[in-house]
PDB file of N, CA and C in Angstrom:
ATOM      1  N   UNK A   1       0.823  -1.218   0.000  1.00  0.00           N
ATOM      2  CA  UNK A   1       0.000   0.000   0.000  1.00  0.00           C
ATOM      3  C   UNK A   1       0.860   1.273   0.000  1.00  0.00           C
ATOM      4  N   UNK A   2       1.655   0.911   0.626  1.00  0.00           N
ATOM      5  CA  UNK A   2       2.488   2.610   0.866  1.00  0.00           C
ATOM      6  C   UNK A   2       3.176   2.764  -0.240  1.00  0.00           C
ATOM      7  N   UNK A   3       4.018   1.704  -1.384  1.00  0.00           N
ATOM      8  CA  UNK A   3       4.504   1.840  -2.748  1.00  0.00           C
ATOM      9  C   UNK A   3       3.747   2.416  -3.688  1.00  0.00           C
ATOM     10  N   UNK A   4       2.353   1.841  -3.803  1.00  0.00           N
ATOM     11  CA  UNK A   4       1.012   1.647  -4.377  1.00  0.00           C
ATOM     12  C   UNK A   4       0.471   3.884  -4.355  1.00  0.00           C
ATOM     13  N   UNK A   5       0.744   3.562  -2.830  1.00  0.00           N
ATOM     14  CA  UNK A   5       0.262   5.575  -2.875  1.00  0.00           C
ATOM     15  C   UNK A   5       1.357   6.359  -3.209  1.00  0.00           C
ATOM     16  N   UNK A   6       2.823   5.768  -2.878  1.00  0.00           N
ATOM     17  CA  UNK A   6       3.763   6.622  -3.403  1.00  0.00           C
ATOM     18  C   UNK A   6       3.668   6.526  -5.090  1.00  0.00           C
ATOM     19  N   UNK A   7       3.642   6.088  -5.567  1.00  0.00           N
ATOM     20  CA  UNK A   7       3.451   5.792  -7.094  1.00  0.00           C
ATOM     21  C   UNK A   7       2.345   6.708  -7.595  1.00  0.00           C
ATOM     22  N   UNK A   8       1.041   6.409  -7.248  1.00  0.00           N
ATOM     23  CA  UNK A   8      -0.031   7.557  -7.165  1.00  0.00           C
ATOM     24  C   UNK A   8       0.195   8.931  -7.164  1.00  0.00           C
ATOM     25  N   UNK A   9       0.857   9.274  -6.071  1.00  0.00           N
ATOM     26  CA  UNK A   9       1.275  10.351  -5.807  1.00  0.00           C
ATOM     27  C   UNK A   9       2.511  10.610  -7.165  1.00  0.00           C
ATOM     28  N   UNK A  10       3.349   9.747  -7.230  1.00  0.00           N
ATOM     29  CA  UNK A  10       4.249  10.315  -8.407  1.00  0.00           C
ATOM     30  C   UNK A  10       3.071  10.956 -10.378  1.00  0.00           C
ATOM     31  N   UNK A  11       2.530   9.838 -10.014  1.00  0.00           N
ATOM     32  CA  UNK A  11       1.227   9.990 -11.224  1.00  0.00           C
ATOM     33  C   UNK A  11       0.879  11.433 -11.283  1.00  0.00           C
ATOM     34  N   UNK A  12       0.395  11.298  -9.883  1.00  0.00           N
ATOM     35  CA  UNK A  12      -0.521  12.722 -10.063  1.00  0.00           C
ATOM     36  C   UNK A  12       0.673  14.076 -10.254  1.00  0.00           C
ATOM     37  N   UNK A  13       1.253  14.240  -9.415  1.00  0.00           N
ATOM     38  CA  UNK A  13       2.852  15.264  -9.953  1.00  0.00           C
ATOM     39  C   UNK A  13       2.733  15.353 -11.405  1.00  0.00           C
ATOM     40  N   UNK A  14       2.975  13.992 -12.409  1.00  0.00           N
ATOM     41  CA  UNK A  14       3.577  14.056 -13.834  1.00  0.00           C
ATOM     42  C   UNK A  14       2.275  14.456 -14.433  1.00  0.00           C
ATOM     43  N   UNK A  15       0.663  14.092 -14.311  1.00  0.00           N
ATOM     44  CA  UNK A  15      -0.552  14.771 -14.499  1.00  0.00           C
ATOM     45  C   UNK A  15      -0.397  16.357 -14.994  1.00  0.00           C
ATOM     46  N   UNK A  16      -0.195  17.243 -13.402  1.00  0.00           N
ATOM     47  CA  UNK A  16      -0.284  18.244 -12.814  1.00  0.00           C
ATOM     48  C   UNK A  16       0.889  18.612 -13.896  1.00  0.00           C
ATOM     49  N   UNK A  17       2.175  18.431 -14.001  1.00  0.00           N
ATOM     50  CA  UNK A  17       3.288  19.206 -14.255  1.00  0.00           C
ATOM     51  C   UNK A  17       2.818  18.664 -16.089  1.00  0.00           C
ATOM     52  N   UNK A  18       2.052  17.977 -16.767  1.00  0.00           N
ATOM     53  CA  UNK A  18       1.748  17.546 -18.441  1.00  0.00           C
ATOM     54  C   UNK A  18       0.520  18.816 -18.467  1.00  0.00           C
ATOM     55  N   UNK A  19      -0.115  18.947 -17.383  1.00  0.00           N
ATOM     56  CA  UNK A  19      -0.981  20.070 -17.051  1.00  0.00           C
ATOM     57  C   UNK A  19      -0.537  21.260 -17.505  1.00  0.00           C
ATOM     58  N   UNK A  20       0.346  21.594 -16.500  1.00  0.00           N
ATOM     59  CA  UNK A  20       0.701  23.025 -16.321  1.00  0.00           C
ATOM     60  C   UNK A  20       1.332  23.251 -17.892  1.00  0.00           C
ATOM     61  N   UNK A  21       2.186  22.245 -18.377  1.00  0.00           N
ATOM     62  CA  UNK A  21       3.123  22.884 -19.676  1.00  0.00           C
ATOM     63  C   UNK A  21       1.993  23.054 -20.892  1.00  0.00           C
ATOM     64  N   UNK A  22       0.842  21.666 -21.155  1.00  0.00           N
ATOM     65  CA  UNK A  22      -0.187  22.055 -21.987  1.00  0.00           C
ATOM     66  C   UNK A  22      -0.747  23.766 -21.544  1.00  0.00           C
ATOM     67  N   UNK A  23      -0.842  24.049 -20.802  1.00  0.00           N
ATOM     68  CA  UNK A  23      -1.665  24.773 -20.367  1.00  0.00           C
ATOM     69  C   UNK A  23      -0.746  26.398 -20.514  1.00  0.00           C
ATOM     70  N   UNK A  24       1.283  26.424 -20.194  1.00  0.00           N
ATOM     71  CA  UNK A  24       1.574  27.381 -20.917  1.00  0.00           C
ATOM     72  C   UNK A  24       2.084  27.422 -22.662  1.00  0.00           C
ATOM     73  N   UNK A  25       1.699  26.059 -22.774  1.00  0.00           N
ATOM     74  CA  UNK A  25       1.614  26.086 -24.432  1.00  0.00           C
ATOM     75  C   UNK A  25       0.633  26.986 -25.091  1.00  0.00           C
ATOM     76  N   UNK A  26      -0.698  26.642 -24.470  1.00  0.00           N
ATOM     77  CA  UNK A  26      -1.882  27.178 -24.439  1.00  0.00           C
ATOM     78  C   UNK A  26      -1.495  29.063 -24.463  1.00  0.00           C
ATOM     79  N   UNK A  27      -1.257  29.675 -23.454  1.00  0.00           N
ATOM     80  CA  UNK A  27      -1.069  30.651 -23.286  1.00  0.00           C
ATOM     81  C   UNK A  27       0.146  31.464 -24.015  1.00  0.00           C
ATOM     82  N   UNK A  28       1.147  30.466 -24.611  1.00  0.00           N
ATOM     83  CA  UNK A  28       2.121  31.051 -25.245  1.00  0.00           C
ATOM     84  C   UNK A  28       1.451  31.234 -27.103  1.00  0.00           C
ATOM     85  N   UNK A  29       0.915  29.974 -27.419  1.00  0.00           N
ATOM     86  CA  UNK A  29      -0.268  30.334 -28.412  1.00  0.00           C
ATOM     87  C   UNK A  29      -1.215  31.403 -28.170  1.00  0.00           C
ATOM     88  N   UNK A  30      -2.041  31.969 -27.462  1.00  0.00           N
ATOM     89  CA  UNK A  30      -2.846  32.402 -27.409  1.00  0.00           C
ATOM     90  C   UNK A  30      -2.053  34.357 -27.390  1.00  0.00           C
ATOM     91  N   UNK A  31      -1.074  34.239 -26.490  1.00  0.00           N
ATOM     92  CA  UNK A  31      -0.035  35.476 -26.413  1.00  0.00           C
ATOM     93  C   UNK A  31       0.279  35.931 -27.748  1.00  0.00           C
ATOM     94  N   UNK A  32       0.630  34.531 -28.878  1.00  0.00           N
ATOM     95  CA  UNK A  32       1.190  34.968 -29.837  1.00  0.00           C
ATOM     96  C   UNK A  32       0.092  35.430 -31.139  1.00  0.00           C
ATOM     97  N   UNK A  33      -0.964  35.153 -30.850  1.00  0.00           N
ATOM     98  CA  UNK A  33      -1.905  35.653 -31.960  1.00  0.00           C
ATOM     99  C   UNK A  33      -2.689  36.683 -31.104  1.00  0.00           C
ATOM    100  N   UNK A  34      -2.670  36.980 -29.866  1.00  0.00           N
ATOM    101  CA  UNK A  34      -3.100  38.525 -29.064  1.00  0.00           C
ATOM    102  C   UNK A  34      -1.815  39.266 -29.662  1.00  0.00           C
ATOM    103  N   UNK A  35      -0.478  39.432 -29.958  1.00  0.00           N
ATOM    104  CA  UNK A  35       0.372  40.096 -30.164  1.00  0.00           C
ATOM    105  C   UNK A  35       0.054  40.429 -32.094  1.00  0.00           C
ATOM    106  N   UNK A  36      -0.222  40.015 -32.866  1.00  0.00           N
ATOM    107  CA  UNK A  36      -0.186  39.664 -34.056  1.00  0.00           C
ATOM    108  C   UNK A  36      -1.657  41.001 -34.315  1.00  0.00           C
ATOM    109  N   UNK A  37      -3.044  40.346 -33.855  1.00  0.00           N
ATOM    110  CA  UNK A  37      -3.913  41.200 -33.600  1.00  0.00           C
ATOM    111  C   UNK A  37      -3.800  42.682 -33.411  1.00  0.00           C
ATOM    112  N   UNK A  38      -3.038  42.907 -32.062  1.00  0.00           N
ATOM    113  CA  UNK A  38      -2.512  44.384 -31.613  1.00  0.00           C
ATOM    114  C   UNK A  38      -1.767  44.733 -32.694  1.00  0.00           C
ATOM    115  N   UNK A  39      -1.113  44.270 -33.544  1.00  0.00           N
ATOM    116  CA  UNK A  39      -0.151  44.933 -34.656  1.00  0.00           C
ATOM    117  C   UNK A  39      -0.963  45.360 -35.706  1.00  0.00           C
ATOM    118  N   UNK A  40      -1.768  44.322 -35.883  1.00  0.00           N
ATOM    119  CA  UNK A  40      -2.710  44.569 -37.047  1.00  0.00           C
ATOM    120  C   UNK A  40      -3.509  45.870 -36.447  1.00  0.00           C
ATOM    121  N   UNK A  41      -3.944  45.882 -35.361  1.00  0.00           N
ATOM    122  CA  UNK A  41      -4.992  46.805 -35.025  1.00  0.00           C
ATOM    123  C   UNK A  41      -4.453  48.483 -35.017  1.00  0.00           C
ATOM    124  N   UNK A  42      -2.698  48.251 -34.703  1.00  0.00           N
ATOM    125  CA  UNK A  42      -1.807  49.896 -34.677  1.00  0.00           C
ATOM    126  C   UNK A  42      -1.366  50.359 -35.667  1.00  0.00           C
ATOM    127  N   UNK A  43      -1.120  49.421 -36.598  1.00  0.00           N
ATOM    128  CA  UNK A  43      -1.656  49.452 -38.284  1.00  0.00           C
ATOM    129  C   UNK A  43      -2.966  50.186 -38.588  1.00  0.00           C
ATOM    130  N   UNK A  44      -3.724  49.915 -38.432  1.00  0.00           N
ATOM    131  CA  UNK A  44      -4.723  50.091 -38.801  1.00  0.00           C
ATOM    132  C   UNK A  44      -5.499  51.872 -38.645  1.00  0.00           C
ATOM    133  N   UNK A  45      -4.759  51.881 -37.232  1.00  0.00           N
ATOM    134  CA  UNK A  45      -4.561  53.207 -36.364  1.00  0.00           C
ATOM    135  C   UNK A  45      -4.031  53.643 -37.136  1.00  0.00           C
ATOM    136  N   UNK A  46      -2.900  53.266 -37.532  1.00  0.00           N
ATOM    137  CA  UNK A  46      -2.079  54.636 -38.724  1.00  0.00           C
ATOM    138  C   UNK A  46      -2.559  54.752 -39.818  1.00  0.00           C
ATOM    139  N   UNK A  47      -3.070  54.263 -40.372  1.00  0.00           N
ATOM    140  CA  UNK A  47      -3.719  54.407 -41.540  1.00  0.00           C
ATOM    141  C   UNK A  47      -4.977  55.579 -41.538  1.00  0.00           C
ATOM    142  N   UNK A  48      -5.371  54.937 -40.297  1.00  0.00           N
ATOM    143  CA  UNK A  48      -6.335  55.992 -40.060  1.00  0.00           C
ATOM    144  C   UNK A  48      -6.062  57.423 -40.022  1.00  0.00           C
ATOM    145  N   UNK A  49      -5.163  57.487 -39.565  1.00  0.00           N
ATOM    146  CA  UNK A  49      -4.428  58.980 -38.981  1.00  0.00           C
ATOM    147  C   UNK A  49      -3.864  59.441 -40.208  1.00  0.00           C
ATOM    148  N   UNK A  50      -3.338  58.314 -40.707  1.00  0.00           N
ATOM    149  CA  UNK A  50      -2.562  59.387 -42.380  1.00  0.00           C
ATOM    150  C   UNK A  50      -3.705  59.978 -43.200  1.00  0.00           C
ATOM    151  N   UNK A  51      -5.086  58.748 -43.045  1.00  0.00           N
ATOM    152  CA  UNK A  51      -6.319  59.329 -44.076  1.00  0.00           C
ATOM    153  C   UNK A  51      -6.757  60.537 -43.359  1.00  0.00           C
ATOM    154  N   UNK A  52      -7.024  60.696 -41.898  1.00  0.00           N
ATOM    155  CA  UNK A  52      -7.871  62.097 -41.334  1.00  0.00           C
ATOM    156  C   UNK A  52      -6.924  62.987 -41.726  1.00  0.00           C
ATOM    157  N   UNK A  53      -5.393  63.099 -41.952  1.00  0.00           N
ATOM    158  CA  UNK A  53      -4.340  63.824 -42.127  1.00  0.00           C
ATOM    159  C   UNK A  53      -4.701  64.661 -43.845  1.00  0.00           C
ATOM    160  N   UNK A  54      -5.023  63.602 -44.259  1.00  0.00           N
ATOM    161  CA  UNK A  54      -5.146  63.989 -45.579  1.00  0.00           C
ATOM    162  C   UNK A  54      -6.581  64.594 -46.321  1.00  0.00           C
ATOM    163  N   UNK A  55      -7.412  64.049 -45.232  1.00  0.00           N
ATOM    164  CA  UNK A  55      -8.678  64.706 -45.214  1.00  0.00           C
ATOM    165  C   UNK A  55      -8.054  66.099 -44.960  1.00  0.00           C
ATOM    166  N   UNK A  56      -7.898  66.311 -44.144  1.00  0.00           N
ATOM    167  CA  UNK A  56      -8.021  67.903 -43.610  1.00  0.00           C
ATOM    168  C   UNK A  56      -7.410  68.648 -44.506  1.00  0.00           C
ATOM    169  N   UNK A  57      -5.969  67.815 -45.052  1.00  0.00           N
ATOM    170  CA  UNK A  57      -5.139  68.756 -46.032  1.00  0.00           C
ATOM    171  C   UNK A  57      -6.183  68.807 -47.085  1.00  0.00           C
ATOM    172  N   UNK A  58      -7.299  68.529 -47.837  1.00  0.00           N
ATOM    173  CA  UNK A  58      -7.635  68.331 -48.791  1.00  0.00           C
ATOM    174  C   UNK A  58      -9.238  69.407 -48.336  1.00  0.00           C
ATOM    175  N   UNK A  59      -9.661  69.208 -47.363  1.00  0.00           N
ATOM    176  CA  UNK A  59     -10.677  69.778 -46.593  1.00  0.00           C
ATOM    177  C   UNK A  59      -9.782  71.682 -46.480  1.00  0.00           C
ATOM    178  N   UNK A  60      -8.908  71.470 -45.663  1.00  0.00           N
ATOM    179  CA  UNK A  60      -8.461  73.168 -46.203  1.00  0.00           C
ATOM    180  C   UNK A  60      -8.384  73.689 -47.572  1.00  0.00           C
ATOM    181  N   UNK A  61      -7.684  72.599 -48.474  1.00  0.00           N
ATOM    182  CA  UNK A  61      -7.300  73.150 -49.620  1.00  0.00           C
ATOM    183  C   UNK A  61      -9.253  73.767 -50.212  1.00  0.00           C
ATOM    184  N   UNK A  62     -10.245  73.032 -50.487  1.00  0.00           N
ATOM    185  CA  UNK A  62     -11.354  73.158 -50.394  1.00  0.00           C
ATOM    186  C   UNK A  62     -12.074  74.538 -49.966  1.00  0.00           C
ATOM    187  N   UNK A  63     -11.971  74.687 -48.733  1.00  0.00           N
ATOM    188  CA  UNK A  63     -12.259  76.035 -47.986  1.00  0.00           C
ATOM    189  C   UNK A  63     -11.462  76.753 -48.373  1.00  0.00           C
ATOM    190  N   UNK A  64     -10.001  76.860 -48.799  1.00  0.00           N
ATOM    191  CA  UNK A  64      -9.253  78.021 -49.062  1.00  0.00           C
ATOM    192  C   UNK A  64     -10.012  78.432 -50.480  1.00  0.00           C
ATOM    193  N   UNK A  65     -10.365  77.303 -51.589  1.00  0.00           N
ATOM    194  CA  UNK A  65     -11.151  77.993 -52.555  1.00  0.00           C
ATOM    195  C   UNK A  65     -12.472  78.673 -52.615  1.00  0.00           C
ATOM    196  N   UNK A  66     -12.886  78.147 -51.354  1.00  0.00           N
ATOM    197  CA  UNK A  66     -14.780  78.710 -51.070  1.00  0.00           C
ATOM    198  C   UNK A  66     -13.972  79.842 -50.588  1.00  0.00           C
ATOM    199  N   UNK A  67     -13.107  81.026 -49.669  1.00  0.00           N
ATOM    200  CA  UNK A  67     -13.326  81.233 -49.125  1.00  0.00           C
ATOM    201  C   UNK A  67     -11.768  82.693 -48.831  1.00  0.00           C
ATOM    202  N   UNK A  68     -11.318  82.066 -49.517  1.00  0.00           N
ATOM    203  CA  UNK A  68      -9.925  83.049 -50.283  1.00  0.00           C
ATOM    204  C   UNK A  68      -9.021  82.943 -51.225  1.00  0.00           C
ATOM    205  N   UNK A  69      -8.309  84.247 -51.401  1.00  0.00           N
ATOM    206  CA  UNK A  69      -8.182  84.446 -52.940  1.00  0.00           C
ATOM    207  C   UNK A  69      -8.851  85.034 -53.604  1.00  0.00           C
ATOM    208  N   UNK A  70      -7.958  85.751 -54.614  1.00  0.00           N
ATOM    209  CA  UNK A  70      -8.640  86.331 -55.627  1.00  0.00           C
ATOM    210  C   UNK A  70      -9.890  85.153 -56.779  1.00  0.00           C
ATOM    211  N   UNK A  71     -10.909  86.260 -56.661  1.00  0.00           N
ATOM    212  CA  UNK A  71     -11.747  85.472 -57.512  1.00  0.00           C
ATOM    213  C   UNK A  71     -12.235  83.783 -56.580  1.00  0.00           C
ATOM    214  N   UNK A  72     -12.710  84.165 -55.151  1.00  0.00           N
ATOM    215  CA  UNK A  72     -12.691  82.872 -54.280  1.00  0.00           C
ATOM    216  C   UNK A  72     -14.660  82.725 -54.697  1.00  0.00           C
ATOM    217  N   UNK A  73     -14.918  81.581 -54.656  1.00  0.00           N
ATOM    218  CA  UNK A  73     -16.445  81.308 -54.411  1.00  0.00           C
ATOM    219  C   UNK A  73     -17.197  82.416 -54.473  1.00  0.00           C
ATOM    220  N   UNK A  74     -17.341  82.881 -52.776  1.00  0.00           N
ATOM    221  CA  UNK A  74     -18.249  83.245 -51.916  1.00  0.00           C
ATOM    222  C   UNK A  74     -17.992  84.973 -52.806  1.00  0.00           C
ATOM    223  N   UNK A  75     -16.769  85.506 -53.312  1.00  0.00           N
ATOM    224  CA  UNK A  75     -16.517  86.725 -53.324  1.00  0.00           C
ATOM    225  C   UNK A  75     -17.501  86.787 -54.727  1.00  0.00           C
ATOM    226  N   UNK A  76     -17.464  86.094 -55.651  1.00  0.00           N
ATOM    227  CA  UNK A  76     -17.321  85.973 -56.851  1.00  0.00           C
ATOM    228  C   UNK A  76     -19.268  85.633 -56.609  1.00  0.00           C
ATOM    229  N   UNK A  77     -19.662  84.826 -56.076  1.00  0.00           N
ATOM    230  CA  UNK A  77     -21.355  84.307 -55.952  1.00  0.00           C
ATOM    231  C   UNK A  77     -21.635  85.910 -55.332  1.00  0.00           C
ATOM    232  N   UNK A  78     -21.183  85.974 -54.359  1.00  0.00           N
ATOM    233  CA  UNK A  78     -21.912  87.701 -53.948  1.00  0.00           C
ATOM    234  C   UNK A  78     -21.523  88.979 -54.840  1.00  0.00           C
ATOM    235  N   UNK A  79     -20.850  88.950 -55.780  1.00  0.00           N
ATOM    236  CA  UNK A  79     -20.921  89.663 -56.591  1.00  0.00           C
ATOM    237  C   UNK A  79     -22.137  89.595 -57.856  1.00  0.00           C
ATOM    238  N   UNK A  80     -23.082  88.389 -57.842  1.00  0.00           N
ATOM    239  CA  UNK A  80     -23.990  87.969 -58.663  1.00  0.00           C
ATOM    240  C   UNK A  80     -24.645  88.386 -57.730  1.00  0.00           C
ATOM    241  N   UNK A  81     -25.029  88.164 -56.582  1.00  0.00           N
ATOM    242  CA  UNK A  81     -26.302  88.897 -56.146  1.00  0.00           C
ATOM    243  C   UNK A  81     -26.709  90.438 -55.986  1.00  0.00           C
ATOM    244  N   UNK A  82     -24.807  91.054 -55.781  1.00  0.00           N
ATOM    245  CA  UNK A  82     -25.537  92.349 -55.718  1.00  0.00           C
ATOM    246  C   UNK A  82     -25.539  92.919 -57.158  1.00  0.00           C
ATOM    247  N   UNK A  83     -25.303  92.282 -58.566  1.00  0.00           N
ATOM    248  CA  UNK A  83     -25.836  92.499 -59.647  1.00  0.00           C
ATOM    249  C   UNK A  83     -27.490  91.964 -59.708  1.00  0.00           C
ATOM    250  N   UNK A  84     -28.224  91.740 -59.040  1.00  0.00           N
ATOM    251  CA  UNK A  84     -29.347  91.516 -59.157  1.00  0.00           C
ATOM    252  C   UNK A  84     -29.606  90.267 -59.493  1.00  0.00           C
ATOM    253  N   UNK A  85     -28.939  89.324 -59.152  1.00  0.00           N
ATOM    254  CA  UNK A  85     -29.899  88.161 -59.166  1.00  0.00           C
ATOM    255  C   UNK A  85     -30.988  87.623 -57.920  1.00  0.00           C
ATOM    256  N   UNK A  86     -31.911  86.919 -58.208  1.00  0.00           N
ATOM    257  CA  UNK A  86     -32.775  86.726 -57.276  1.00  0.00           C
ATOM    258  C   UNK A  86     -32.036  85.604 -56.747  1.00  0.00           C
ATOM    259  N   UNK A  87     -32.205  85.433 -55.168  1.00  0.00           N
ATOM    260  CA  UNK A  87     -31.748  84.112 -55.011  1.00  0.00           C
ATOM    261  C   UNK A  87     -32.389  84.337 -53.980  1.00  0.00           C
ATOM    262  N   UNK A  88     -33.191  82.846 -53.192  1.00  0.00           N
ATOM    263  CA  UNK A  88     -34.282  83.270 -52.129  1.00  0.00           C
ATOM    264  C   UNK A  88     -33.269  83.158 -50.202  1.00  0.00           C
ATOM    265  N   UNK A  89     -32.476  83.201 -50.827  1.00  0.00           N
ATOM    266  CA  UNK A  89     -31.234  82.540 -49.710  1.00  0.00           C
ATOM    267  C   UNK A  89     -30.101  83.435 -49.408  1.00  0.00           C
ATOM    268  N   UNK A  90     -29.143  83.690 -48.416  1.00  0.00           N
ATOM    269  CA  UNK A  90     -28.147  84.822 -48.028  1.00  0.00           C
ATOM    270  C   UNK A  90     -27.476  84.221 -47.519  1.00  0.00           C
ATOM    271  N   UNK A  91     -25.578  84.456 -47.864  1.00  0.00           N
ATOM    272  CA  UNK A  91     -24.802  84.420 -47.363  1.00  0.00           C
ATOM    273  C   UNK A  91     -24.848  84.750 -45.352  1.00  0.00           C
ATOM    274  N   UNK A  92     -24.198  83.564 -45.094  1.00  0.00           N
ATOM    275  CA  UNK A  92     -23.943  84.217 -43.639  1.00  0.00           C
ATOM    276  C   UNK A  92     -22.748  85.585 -43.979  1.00  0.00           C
ATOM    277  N   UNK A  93     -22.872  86.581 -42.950  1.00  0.00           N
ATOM    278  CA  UNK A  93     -22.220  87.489 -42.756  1.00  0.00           C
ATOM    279  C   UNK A  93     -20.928  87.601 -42.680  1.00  0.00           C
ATOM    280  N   UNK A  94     -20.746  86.239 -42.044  1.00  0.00           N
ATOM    281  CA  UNK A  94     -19.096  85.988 -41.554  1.00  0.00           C
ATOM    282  C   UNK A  94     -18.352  85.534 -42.369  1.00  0.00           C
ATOM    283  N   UNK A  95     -19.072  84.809 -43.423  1.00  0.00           N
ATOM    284  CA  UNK A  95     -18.067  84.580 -44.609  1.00  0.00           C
ATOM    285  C   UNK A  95     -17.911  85.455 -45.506  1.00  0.00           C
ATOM    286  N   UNK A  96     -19.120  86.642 -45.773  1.00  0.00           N
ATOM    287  CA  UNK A  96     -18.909  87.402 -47.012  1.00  0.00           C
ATOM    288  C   UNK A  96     -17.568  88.365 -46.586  1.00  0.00           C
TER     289      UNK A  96
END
């Protein structure tokens, strides 16, 4: 009996320790496609940031034509209205 439980007892150890290594296999897999993910995802972040980057450059360039310069939009449309065209609508103030 006492061989019989020491043996048991060795079993359960080699169990526990086939345990634990499945188990940081497990976690070293699981680490390595959470790491892979996050890359993809800070990627993804930059991309983002170069497109809002380029929005805006493209979004000013836009407004600089509504809005200055010779011969801009807004200068050039309010010069048609105060030649008399009808238009049922008015410039805000702050842009003319």
């Amino acid at each position: 009996p006492s061989t019989l439980l020491a043996t048991l007892r060795t079993v359960a150890n080699i169990w526990r320790n086939e345990q634990q290594n499945q188990n940081a296999l497990a976690i070293a897999e699981a680490g390595s496609k959470l790491y892979d993910k996050f890359v993809g995802f800070v990627e993804s972040m930059d991309g983002i940031n170069k497109a809002l980057g380029q929005a805006q450059s493209q979004f000013q360039t836009a407004y600089g034509r509504l809005v200055s310069g010779r011969g801009n939009l807004i200068s050039s449309t309010e010069k048609l209205r105060k030649l008399g065209i009808k238009a049922g609508k008015q410039l805000q103030r702050d842009l003319v």
